[in-house]
Protein backbone atom coordinates (compact mmCIF):
# COMPACT_ATOMS: atom_id res chain seq x y z
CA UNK A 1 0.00 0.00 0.00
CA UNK A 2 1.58 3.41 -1.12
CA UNK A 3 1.68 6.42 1.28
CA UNK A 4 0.12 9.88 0.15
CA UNK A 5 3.06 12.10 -1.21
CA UNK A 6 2.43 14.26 1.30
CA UNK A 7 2.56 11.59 4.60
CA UNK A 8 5.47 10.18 2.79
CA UNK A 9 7.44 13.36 2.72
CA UNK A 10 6.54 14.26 6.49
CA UNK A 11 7.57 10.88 7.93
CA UNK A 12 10.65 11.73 5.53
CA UNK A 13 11.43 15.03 7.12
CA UNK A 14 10.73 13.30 10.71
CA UNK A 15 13.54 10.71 10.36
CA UNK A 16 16.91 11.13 13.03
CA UNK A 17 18.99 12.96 11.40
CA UNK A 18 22.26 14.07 13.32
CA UNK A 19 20.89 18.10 13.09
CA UNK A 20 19.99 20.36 15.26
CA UNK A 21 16.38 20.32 13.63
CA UNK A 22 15.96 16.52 14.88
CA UNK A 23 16.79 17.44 18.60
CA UNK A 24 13.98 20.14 18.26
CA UNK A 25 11.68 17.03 16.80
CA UNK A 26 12.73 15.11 19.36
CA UNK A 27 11.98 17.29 22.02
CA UNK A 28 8.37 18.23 20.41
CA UNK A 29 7.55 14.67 20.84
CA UNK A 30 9.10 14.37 24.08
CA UNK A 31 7.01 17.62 25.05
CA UNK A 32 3.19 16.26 23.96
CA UNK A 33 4.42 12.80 25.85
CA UNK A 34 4.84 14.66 28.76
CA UNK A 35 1.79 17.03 28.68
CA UNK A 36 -0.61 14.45 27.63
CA UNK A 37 0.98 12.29 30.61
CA UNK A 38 0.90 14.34 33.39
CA UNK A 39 -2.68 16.07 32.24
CA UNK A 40 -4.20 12.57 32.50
CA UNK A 41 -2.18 11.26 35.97
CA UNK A 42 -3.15 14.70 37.49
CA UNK A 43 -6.30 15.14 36.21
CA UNK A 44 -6.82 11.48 37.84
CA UNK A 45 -5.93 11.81 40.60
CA UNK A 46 -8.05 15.02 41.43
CA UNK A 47 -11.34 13.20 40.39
CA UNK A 48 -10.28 10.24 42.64
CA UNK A 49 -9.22 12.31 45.38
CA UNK A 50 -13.03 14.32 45.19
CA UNK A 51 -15.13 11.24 44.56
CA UNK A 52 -13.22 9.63 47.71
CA UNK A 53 -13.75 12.85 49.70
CA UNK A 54 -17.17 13.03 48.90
CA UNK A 55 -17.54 9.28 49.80
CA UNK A 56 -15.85 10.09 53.26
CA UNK A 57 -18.11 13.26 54.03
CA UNK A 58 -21.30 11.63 53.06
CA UNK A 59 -20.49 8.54 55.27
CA UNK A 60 -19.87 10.89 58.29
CA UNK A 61 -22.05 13.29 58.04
CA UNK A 62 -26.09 13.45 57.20
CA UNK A 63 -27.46 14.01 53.57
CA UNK A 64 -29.36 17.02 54.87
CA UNK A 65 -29.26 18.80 58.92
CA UNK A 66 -32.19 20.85 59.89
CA UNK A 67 -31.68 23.10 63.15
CA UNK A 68 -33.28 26.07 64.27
CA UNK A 69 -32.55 29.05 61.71
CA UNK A 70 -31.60 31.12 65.27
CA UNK A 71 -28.62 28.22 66.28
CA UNK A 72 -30.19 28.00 69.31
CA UNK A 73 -30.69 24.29 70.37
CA UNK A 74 -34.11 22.37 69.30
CA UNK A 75 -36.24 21.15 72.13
CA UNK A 76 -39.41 20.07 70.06
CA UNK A 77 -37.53 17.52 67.73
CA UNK A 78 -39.63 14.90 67.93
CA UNK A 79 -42.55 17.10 66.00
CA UNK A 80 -39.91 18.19 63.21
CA UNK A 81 -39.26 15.05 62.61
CA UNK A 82 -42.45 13.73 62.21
CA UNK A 83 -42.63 16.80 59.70
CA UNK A 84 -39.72 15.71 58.21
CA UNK A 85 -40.84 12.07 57.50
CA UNK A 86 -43.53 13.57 55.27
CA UNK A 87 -41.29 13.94 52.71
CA UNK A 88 -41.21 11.03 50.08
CA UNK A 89 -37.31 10.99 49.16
CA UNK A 90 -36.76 11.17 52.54
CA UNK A 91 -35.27 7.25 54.18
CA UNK A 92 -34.47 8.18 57.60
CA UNK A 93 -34.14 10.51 60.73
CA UNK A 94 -32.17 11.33 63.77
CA UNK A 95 -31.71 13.49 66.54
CA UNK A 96 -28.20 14.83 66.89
CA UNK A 97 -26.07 16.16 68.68
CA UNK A 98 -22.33 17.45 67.92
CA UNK A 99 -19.95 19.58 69.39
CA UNK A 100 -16.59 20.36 70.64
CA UNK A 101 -15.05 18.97 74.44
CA UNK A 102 -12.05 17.86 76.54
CA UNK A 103 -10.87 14.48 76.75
CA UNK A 104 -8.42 13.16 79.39
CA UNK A 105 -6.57 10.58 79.44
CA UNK A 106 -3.56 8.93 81.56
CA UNK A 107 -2.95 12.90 82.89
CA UNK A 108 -3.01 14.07 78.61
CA UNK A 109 -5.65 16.32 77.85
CA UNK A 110 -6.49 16.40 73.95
CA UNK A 111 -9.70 18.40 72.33
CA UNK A 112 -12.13 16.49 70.53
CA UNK A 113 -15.58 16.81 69.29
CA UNK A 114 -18.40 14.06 70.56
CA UNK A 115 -21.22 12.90 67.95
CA UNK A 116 -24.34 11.32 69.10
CA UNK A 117 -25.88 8.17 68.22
CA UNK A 118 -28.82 6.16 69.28
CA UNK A 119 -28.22 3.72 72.10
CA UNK A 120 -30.16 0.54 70.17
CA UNK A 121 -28.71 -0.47 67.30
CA UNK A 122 -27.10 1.45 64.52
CA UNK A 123 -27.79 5.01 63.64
CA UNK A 124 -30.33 4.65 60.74
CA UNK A 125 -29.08 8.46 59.16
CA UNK A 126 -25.57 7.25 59.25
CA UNK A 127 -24.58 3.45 59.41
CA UNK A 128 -21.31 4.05 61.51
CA UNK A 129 -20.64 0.31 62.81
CA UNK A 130 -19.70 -0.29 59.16
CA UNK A 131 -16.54 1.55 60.27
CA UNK A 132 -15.87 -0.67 64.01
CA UNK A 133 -12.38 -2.47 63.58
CA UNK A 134 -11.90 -3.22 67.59
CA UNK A 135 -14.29 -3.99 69.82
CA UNK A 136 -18.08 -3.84 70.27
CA UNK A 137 -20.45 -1.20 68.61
CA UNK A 138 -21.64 -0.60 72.31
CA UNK A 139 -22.80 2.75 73.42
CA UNK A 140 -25.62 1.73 76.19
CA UNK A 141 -24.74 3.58 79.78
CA UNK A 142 -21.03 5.01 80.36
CA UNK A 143 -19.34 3.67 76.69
CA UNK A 144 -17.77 5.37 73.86
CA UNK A 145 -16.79 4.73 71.07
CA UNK A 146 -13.32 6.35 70.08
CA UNK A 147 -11.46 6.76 65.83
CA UNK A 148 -8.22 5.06 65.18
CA UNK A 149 -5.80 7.88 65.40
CA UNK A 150 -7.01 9.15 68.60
CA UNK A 151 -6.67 5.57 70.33
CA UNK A 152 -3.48 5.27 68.52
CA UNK A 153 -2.28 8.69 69.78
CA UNK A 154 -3.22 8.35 73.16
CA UNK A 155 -2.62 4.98 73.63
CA UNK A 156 -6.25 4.08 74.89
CA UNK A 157 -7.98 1.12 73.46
CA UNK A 158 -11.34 -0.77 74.37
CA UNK A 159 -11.37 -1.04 78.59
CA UNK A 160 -9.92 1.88 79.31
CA UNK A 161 -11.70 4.55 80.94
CA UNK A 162 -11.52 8.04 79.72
CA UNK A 163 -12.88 11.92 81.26
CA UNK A 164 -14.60 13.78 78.61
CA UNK A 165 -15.27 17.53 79.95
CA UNK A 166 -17.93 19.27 78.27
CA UNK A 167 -19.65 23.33 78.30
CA UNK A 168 -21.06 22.38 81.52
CA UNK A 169 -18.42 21.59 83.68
CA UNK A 170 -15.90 24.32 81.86
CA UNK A 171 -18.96 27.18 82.56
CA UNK A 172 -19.43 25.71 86.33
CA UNK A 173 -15.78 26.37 86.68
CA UNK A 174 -15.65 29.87 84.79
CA UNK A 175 -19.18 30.70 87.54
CA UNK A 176 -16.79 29.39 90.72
CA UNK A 177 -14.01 31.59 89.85
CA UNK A 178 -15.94 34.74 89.07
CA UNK A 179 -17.51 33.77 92.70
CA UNK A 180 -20.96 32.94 91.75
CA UNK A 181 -21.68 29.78 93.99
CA UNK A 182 -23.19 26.23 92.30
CA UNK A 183 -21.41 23.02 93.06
CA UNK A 184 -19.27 21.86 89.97
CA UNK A 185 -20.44 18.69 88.25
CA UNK A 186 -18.26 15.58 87.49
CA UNK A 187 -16.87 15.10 84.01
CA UNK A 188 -18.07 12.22 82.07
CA UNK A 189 -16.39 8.79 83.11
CA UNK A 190 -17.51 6.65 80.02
CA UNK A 191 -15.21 3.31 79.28
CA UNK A 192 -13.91 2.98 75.74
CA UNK A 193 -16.20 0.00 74.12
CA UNK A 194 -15.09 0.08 70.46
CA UNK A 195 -12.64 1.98 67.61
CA UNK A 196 -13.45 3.03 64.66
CA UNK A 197 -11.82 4.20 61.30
CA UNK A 198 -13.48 6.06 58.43
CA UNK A 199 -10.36 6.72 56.54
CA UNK A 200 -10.60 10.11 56.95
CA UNK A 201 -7.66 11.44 59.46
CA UNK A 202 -9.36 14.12 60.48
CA UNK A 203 -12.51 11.93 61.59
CA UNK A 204 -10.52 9.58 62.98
CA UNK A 205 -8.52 11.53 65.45
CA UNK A 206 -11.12 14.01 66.56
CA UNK A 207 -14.31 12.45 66.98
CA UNK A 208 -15.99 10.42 69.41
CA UNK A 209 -19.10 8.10 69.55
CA UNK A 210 -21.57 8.59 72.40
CA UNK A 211 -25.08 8.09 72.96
CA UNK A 212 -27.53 10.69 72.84
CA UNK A 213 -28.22 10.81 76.59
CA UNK A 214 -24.24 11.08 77.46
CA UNK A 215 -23.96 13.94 75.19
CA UNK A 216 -27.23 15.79 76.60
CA UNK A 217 -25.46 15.31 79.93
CA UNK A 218 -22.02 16.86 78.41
CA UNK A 219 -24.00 19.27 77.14
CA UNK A 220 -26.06 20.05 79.93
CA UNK A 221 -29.17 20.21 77.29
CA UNK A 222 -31.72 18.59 79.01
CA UNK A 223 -34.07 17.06 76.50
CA UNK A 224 -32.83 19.12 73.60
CA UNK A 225 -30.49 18.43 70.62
CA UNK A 226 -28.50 20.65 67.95
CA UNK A 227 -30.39 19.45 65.57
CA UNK A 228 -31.92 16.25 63.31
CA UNK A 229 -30.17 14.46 60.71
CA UNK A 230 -31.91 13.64 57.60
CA UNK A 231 -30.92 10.67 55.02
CA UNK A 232 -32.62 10.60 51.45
CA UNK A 233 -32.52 7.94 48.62
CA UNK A 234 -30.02 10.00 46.57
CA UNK A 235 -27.26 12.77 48.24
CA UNK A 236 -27.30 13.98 44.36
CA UNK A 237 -30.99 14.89 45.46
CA UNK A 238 -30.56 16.79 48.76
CA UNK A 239 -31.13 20.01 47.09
CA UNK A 240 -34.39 19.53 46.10
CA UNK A 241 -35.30 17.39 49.04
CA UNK A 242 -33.39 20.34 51.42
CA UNK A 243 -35.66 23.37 49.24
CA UNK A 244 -39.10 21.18 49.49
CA UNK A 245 -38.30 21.20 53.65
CA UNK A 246 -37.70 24.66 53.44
CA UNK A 247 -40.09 26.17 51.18
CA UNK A 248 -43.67 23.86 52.47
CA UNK A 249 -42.80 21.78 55.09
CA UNK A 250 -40.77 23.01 57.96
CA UNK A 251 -41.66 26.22 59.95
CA UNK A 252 -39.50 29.35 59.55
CA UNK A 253 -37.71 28.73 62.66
CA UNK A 254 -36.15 25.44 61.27
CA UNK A 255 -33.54 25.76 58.70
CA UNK A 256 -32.59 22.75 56.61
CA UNK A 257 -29.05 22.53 54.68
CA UNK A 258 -27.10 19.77 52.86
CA UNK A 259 -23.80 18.39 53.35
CA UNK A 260 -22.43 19.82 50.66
CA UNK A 261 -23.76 23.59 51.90
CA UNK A 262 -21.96 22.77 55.21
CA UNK A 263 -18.81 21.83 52.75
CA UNK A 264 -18.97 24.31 49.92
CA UNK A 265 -15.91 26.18 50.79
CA UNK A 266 -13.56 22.93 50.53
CA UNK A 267 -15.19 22.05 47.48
CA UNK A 268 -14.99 25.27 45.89
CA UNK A 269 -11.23 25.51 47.02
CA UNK A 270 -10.82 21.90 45.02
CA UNK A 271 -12.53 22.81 41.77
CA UNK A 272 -10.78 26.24 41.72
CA UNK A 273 -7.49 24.28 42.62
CA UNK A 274 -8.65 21.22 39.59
CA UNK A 275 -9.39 24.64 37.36
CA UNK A 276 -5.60 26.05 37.78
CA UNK A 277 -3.92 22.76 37.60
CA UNK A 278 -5.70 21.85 34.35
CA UNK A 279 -4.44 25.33 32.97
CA UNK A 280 -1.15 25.46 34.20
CA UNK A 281 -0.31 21.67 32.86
CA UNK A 282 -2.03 22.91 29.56
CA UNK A 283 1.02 24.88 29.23
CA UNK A 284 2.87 22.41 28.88
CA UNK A 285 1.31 20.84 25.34
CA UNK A 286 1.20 24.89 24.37
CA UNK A 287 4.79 24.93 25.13
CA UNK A 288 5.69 21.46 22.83
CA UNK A 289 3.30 23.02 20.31
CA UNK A 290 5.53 25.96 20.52
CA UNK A 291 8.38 24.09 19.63
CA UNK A 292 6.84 22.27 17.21
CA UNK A 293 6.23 25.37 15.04
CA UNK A 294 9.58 26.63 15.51
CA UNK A 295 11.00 23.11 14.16
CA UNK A 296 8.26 23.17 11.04
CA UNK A 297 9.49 27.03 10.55
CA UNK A 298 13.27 25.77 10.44
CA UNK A 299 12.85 23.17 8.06
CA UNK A 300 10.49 25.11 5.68
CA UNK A 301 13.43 27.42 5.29
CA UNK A 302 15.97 24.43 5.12
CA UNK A 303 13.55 22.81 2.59
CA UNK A 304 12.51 25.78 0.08
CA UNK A 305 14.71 24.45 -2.41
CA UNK A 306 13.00 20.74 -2.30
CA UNK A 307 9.61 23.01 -1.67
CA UNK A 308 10.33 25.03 -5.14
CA UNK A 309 10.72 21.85 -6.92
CA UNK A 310 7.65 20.68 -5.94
CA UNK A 311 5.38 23.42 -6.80
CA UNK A 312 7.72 23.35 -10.54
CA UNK A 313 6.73 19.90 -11.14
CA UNK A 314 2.70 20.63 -10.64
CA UNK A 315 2.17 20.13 -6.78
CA UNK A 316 -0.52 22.55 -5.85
CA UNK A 317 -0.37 24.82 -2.52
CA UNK A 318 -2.50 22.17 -0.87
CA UNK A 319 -0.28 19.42 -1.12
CA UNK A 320 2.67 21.49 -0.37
CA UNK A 321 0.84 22.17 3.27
CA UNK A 322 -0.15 18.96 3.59
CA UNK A 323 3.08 17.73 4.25
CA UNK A 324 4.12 19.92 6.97
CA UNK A 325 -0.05 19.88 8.72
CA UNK A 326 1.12 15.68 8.45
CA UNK A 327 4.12 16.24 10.49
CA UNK A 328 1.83 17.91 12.92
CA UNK A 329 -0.34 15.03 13.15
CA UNK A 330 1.69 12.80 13.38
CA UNK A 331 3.90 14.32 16.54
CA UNK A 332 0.44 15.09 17.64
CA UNK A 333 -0.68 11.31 17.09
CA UNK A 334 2.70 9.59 18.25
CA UNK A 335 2.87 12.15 21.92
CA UNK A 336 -0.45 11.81 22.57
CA UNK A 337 -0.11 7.76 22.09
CA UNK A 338 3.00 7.96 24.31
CA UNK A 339 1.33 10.35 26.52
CA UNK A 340 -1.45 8.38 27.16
CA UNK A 341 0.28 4.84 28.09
CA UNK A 342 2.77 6.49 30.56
CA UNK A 343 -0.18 8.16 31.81
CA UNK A 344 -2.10 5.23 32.41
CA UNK A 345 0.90 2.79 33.68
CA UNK A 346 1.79 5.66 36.21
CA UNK A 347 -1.63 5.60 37.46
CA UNK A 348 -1.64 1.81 38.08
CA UNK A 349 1.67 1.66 39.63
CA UNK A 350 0.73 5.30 41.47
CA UNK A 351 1.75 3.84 44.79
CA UNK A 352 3.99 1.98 44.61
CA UNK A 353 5.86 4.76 42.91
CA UNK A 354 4.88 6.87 45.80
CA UNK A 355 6.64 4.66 48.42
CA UNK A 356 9.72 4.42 45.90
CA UNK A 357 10.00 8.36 46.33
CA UNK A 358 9.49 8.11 49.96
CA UNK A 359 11.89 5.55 50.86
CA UNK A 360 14.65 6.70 48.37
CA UNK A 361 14.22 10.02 48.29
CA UNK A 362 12.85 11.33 52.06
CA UNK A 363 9.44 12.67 49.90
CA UNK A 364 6.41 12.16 51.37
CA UNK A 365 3.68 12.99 48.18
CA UNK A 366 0.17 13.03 49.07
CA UNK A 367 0.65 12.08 53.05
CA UNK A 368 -2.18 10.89 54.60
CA UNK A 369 -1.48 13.22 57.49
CA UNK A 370 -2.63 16.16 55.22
CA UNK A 371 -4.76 14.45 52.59
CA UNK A 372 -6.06 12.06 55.07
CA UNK A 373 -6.00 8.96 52.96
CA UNK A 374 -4.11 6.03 53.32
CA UNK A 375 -3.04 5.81 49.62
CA UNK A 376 -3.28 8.07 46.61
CA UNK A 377 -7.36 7.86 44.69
CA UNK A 378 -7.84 7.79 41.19
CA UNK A 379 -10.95 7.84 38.84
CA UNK A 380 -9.56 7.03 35.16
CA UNK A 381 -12.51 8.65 32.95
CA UNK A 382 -11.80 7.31 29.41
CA UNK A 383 -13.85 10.52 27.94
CA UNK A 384 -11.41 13.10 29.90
CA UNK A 385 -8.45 10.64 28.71
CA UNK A 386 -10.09 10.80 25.00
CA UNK A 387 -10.54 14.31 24.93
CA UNK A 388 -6.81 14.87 26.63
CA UNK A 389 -5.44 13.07 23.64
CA UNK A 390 -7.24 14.75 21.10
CA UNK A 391 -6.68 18.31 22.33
CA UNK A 392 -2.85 17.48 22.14
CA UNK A 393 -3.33 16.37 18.34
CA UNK A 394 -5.64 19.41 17.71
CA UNK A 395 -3.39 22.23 18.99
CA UNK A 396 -0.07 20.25 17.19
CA UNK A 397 -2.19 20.62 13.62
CA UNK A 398 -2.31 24.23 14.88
CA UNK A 399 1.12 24.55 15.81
CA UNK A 400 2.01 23.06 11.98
CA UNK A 401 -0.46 25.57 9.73
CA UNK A 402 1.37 28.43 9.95
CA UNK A 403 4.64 26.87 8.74
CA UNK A 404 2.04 24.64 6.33
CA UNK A 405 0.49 27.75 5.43
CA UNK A 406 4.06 29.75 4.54
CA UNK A 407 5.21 26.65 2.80
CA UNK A 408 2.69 26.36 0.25
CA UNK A 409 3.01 30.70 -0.60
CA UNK A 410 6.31 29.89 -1.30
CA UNK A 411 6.89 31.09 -5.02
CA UNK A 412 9.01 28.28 -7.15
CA UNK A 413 11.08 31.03 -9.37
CA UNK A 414 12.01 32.26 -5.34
CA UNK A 415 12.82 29.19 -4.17
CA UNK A 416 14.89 28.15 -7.09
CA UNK A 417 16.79 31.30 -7.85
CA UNK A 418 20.27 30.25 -7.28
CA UNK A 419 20.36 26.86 -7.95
């Protein structure tokens, strides 16, 4: 099978040759490889690390929270929920309560944040003995249940007994010292019944499990909560199901959001950060495309003669660009090839590569201690891959018409002047 002229001629003209023109070929390729690599790997791992972060927020924290639209605590919950249940997409309900406290342990005093879940069985909002990996999912009297790096950090596992000092007891001792008499209650005494890990470090070190009669006592609440937590068939849908409790079925003193209202900031920091690193890599294929036209440039001027010829012996204008708009495609075709398999075999060996750096090289990329996961996500969307590959090939057949473009105004009586 015979190649067009003009695929003939750019393969031709993309050969080794021992010039400075093939280093800048070289390099063009090399350049595309790269881009196209490192567009996909990052690009990746971004999608892996949000779908893994949304994973991790939605199996912490409720679909949808409704408290009272003042923040003061809720004291008629049991009627909002019953409101609440009206709704159709609407699964399950809980009263909850959440907030900040003081934990001692062995003479170590650590902040922490308790959670509340029922005493019988497992929450029905969020299914959190899923994540029990020692002990019992136990929370009936004086237990708690404690996340992996806190036990880890403090050394306390299931048996040991822990003092968790809440509002109460710190505002009993602010009242003593400003003189105001009241005796001072005892801090909670619970015993540690199970550990947990969610895979998220910051869940795992700074929360803790008790029922929702400990943390009224903490609290000093009485009979009221912070607020219920709401789970419906779909998170995609807690939007709607969060504007139909606002709009017709809660009263104006209840205020429902979503989880991802309570997390907008941290994703809006991601997709801005996704935004910028897409742009910035992008620079790179601009850069090779660069390059690229610089290289065509060179070797229309080190070709005019051979160009001249051409157009002498009947080769029209579009023939003549054809063979430099080839050489784009096929440094487009041959990076973005390249680009793609390195991409992909980087993302299947991701961590292991990661631990190479670490232990070779004293790196630590993407630690779990700031990331907080245990290894580095990825989501490998063929239609982001697809359309990485083909914008490479689409700006290198830019990169090559303006050389293509001066090529084929080239006059022949020019070209062949002094030969």
């Amino acid at each position: 099978m015979e190649l067009p002229v003009e695929l003939f001629l750019a393969l031709r003209y993309l050969r080794p040759r021992r010039s400075f023109v093939s280093v800048i070929t070289v390099l063009s390729f090399l350049g595309v490889t790269v881009g196209v690599m490192v567009l996909i790997v990052v690009l990746s791992v971004m999608a892996g690390f949000r779908q893994r972060l949304d994973a991790k927020i939605i199996g912490f924290n409720a679909h949808i929270t409704v408290s009272m639209a003042d923040g003061e605590v809720m004291y008629d919950y049991e009627k909002a929920m019953e409101l609440i249940k009206k709704d159709p997409d609407v699964l399950a309900v809980s009263p909850i309560i959440r907030g900040p406290v003081l934990v001692e342990f062995h003479d170590r005093m650590t902040p922490a944040f308790i959670k509340s879940v029922p005493t019988e069985g497992d929450d029905p909002v969020l299914p959190l003995s899923q994540y029990l990996i020692m002990g019992e999912y136990e929370l009936r009297g004086d237990s708690v249940i404690v996340g992996s790096e806190w036990s880890r950090r403090n050394a306390a596992f299931p048996g040991d007994k822990i003092d968790i000092f809440g509002p109460t007891f710190l505002k009993s001792i602010r009242d003593q010292r400003a003189g105001v008499k009241g005796d001072v209650p005892l801090p909670e005494e619970p015993t540690i019944r199970g550990v947990f890990k969610t895979g998220q470090f910051d869940y795992d070190l700074n929360f803790l499990l008790v029922s929702t009669e400990m943390a009224q006592h903490i609290w000093g609440m009485n009979n009221a909560v912070h607020g219920i937590a709401v789970r419906v068939k779909d998170p995609i849908m807690a939007v709607a199901v969060r504007d139909r409790l606002n709009n017709s079925i809660l009263p104006p003193t209840l205020n429902a959001r979503t989880w991802m209202d309570d997390n907008r900031e941290l994703f809006n920091a991601i997709a801005t950060e996704r935004v910028v690193m897409t742009f910035i890599l992008f620079m790179v294929m601009l850069v090779a495309a660069f390059g690229l036209c610089s290289t065509l440039i060179t070797i229309t001027v080190q070709k005019s003669r051979e160009i001249g010829l051409m157009k002498a012996l009947g080769a029209s204008d579009a023939q003549v660009s054809g063979v430099f708009l080839f050489h784009g495609v096929v440094v487009g075709v041959v990076g973005s090839i390249g680009g793609t398999i390195c991409g992909l075999a980087l993302l299947h060996f991701r961590n292991p590569f990661r631990d190479f750096i670490l232990r070779v090289f004293h790196v630590d990329v993407f630690s779990s201690k700031v990331y907080g996961f245990p290894e580095i996500p990825a989501v490998i969307d063929p239609a982001n891959v697809a359309l990485i590959a083909f914008s490479a090939v689409a700006i290198c057949i830019l990169a090559a018409l303006i050389p293509a473009v001066n090529a084929a105004r080239l006059a022949p009586a020019r070209a062949l002047r002094y030969e």
